[in-house]
PDB file of N, CA and C in Angstrom:
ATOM      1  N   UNK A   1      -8.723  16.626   6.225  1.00  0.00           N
ATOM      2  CA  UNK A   1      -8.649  15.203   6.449  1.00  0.00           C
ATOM      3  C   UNK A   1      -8.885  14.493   5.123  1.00  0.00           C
ATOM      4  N   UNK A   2      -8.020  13.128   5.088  1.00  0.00           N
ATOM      5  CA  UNK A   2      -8.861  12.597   3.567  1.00  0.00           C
ATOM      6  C   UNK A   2      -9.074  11.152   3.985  1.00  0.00           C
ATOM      7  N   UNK A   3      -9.205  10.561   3.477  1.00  0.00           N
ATOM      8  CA  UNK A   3      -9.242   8.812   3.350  1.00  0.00           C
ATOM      9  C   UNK A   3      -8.446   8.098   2.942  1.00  0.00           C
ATOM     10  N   UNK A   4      -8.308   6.679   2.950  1.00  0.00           N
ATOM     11  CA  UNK A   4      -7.134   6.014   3.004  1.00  0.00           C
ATOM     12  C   UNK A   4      -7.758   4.287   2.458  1.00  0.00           C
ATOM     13  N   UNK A   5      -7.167   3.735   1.549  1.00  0.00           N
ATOM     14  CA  UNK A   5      -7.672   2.422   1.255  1.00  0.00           C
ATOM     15  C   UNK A   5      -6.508   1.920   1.517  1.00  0.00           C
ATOM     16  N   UNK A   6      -6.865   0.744   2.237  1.00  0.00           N
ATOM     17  CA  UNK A   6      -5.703  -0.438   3.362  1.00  0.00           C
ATOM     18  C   UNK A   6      -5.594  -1.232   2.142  1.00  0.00           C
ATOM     19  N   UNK A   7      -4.375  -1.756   2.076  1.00  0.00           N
ATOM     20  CA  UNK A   7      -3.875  -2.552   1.250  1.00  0.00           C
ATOM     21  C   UNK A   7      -4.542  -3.742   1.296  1.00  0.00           C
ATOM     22  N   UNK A   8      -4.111  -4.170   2.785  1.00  0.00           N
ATOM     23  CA  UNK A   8      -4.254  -5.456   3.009  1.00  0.00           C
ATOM     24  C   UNK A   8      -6.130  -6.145   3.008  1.00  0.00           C
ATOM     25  N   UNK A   9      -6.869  -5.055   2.520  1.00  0.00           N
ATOM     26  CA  UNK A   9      -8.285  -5.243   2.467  1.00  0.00           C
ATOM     27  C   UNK A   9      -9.007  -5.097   0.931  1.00  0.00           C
ATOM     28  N   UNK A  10      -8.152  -4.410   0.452  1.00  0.00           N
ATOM     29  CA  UNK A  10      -8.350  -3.896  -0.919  1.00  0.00           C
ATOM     30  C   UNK A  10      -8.412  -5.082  -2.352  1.00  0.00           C
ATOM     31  N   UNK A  11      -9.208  -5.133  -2.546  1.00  0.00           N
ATOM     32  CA  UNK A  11      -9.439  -6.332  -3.873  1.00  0.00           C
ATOM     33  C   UNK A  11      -9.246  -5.553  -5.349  1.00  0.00           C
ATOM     34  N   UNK A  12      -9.155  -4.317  -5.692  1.00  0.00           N
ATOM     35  CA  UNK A  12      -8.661  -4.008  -6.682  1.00  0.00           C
ATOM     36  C   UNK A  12     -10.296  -4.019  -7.520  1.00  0.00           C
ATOM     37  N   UNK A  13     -11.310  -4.015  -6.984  1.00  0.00           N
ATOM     38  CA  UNK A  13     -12.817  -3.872  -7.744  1.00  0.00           C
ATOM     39  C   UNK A  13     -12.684  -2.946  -8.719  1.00  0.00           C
ATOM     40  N   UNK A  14     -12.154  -1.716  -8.097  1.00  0.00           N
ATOM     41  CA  UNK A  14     -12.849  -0.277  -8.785  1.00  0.00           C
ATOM     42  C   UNK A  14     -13.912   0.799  -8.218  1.00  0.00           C
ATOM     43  N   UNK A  15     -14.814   0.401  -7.783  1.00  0.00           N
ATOM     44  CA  UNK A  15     -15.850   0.591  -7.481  1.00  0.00           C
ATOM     45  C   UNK A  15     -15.793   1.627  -7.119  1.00  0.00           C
ATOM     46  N   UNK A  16     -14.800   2.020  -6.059  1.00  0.00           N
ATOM     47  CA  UNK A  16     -14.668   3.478  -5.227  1.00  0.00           C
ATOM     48  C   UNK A  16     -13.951   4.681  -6.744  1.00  0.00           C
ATOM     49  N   UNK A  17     -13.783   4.320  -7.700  1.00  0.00           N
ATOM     50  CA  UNK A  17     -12.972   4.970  -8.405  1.00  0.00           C
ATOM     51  C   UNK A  17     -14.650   6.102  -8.871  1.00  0.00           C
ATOM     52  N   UNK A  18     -15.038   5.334 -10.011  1.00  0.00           N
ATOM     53  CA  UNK A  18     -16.199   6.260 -10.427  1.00  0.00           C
ATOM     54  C   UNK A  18     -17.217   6.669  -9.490  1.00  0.00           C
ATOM     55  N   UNK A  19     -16.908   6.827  -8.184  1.00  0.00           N
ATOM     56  CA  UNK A  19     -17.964   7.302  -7.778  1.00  0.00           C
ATOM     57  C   UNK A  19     -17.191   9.078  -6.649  1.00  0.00           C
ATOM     58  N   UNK A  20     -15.960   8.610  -6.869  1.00  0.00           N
ATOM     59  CA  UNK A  20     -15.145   9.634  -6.102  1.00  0.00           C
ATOM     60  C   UNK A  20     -15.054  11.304  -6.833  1.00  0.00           C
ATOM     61  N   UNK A  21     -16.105  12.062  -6.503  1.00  0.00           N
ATOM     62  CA  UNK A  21     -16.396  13.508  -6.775  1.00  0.00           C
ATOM     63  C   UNK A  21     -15.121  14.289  -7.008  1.00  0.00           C
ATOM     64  N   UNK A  22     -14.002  13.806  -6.636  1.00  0.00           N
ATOM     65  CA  UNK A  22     -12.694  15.025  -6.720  1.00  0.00           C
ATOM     66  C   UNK A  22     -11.641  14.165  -7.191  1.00  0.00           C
ATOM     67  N   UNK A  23     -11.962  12.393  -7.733  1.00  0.00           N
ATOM     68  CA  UNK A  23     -11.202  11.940  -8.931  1.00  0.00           C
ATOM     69  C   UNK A  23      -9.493  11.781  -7.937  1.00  0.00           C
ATOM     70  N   UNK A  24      -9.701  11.454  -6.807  1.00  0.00           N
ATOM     71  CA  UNK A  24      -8.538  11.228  -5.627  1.00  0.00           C
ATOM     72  C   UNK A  24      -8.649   9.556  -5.753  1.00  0.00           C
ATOM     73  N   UNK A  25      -8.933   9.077  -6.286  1.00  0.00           N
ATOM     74  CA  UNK A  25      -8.242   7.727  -6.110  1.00  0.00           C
ATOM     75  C   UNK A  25      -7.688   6.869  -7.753  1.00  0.00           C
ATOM     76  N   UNK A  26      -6.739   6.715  -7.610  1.00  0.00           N
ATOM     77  CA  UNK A  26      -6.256   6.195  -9.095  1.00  0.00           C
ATOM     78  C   UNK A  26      -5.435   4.267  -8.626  1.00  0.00           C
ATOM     79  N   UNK A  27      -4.932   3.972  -9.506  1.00  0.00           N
ATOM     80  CA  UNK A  27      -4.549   2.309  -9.685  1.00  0.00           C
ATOM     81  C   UNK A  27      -3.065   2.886  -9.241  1.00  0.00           C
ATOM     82  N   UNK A  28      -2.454   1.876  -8.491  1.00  0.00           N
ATOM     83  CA  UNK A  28      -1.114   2.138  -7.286  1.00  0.00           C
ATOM     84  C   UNK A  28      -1.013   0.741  -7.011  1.00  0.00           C
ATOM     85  N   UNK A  29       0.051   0.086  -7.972  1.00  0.00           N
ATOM     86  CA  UNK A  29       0.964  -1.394  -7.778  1.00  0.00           C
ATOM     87  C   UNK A  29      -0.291  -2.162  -7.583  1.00  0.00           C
ATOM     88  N   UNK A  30      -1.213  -2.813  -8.935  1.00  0.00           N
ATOM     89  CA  UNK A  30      -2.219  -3.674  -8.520  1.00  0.00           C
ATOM     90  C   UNK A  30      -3.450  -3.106  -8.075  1.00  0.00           C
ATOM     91  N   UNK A  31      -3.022  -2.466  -6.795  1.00  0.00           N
ATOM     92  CA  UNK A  31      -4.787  -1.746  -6.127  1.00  0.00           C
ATOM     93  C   UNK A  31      -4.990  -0.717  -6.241  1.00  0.00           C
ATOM     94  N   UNK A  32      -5.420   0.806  -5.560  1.00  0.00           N
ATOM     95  CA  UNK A  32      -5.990   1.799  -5.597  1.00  0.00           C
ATOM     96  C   UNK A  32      -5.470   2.639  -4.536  1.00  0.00           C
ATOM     97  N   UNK A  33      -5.559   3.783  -4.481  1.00  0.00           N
ATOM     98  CA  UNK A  33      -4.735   4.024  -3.675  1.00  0.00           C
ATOM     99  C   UNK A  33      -5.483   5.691  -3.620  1.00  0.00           C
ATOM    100  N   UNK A  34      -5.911   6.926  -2.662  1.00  0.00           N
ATOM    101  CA  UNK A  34      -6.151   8.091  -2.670  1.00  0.00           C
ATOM    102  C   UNK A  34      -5.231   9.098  -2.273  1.00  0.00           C
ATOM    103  N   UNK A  35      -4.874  10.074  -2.751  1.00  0.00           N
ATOM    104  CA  UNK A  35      -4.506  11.401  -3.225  1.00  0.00           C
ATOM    105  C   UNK A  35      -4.965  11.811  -2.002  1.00  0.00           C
ATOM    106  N   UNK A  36      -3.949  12.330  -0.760  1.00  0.00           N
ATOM    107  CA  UNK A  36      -4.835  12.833   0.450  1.00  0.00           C
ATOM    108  C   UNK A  36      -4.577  14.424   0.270  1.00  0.00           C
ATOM    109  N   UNK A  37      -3.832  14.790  -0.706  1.00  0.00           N
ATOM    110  CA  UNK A  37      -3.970  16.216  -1.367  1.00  0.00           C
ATOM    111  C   UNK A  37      -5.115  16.561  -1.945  1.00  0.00           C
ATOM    112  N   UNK A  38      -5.864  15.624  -2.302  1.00  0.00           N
ATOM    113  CA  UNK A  38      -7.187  16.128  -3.179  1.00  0.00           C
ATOM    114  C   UNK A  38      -8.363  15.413  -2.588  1.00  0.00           C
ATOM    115  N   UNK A  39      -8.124  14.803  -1.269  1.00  0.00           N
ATOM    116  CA  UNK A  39      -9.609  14.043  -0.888  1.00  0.00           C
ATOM    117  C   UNK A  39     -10.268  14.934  -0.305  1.00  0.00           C
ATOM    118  N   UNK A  40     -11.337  15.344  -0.032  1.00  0.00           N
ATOM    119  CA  UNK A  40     -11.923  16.074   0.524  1.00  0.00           C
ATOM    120  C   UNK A  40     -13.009  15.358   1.624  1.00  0.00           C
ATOM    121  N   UNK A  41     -13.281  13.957   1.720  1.00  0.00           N
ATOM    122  CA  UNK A  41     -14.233  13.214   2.278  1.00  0.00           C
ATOM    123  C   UNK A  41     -15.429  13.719   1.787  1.00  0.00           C
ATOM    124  N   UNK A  42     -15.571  14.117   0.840  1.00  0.00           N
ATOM    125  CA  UNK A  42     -17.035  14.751   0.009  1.00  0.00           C
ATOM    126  C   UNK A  42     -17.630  15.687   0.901  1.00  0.00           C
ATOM    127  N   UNK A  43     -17.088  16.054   1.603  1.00  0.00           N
ATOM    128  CA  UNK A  43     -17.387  17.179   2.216  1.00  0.00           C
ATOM    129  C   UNK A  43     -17.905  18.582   1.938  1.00  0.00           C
ATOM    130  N   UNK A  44     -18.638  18.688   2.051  1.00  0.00           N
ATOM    131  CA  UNK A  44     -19.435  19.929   1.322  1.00  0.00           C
ATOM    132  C   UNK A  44     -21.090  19.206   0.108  1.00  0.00           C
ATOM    133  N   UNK A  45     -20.585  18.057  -0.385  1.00  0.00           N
ATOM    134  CA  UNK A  45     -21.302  17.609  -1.354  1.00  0.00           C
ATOM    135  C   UNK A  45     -22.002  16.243  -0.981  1.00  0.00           C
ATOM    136  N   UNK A  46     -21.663  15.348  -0.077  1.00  0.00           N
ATOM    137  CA  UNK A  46     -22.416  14.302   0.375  1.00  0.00           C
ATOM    138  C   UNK A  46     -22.603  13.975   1.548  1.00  0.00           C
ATOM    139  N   UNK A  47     -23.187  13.584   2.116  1.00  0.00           N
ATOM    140  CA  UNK A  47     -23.151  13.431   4.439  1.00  0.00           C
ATOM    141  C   UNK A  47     -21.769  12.236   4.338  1.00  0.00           C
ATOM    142  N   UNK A  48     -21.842  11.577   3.131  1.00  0.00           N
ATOM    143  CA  UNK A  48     -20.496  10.675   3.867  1.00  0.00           C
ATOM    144  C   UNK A  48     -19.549  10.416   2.554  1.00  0.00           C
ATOM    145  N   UNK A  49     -18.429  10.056   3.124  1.00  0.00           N
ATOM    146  CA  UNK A  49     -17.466   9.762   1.638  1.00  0.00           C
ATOM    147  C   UNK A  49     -18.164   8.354   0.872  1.00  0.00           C
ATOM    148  N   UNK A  50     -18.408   9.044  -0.520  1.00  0.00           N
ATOM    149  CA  UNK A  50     -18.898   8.103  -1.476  1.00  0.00           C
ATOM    150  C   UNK A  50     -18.081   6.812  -1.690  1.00  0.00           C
ATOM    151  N   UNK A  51     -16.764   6.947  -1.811  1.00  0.00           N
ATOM    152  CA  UNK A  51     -16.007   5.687  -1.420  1.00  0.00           C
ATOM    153  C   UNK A  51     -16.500   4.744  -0.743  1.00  0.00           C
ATOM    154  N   UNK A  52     -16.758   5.024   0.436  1.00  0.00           N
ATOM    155  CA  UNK A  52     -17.081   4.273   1.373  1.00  0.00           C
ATOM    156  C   UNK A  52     -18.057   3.720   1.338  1.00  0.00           C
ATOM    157  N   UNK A  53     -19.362   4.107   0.834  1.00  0.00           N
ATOM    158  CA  UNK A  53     -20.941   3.548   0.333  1.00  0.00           C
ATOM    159  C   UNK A  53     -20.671   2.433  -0.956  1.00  0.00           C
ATOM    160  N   UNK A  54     -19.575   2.791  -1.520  1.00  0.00           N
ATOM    161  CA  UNK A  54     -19.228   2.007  -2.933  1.00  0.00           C
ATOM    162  C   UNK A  54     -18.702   0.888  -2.290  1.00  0.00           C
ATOM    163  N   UNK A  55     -17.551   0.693  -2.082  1.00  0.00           N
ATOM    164  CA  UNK A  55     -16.991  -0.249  -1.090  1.00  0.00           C
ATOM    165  C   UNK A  55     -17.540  -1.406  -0.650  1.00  0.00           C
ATOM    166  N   UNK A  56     -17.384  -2.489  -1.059  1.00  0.00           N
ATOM    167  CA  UNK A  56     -17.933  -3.554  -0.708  1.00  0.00           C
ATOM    168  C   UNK A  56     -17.055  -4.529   0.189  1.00  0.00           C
ATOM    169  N   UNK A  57     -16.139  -4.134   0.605  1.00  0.00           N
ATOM    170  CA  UNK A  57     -15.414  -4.468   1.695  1.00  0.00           C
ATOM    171  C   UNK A  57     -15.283  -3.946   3.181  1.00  0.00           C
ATOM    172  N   UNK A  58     -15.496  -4.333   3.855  1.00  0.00           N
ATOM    173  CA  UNK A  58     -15.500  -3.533   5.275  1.00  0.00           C
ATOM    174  C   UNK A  58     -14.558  -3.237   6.071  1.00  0.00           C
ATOM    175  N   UNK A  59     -14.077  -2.310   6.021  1.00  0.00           N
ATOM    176  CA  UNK A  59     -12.890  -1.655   6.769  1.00  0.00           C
ATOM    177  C   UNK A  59     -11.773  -1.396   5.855  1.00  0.00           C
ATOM    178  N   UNK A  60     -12.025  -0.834   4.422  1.00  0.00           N
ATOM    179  CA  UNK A  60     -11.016  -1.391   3.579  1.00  0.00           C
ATOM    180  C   UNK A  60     -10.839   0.629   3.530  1.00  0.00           C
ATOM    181  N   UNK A  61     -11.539   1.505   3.279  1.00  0.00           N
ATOM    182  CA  UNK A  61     -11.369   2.831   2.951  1.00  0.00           C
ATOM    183  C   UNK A  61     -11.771   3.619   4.452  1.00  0.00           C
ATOM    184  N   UNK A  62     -10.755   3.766   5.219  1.00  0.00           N
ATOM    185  CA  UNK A  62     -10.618   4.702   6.620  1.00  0.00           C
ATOM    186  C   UNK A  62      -9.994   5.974   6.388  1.00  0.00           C
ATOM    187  N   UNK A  63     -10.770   6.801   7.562  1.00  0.00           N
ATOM    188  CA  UNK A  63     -10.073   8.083   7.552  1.00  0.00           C
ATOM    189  C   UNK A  63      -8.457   8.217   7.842  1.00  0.00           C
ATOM    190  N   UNK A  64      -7.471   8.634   7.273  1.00  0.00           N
ATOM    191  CA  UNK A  64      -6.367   8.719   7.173  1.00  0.00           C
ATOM    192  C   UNK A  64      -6.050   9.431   8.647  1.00  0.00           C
TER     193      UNK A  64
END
């Protein structure tokens, strides 16, 4: 499974970038966008996707 940042919620911060352990989210037309080939939901390494704790928007990074 990986994660998914909604366009239509996404402000283009950053925030979720340096904190993402497997380096799955890069800049995509303006906003951000994750690699569901390489997300792992930090799985193995944190109880929840770090994205999501970074995230200062609510409902903006969902499970795909």
């Amino acid at each position: 499974m990986a994660m998914q940042i909604l366009k239509s919620a996404c402000t283009a911060c950053g925030d979720c970038v340096t904190v993402c352990p497997t380096k799955s989210i890069s800049p995509f037309k303006g906003l951000y966008k994750i690699d569901p080939d390489t997300c792992t939901e930090c799985e193995g390494e944190f109880d929840m996707p770090q994205c999501v704790n970074a995230c200062m928007e609510d409902n903006c990074i969902v499970p795909a």
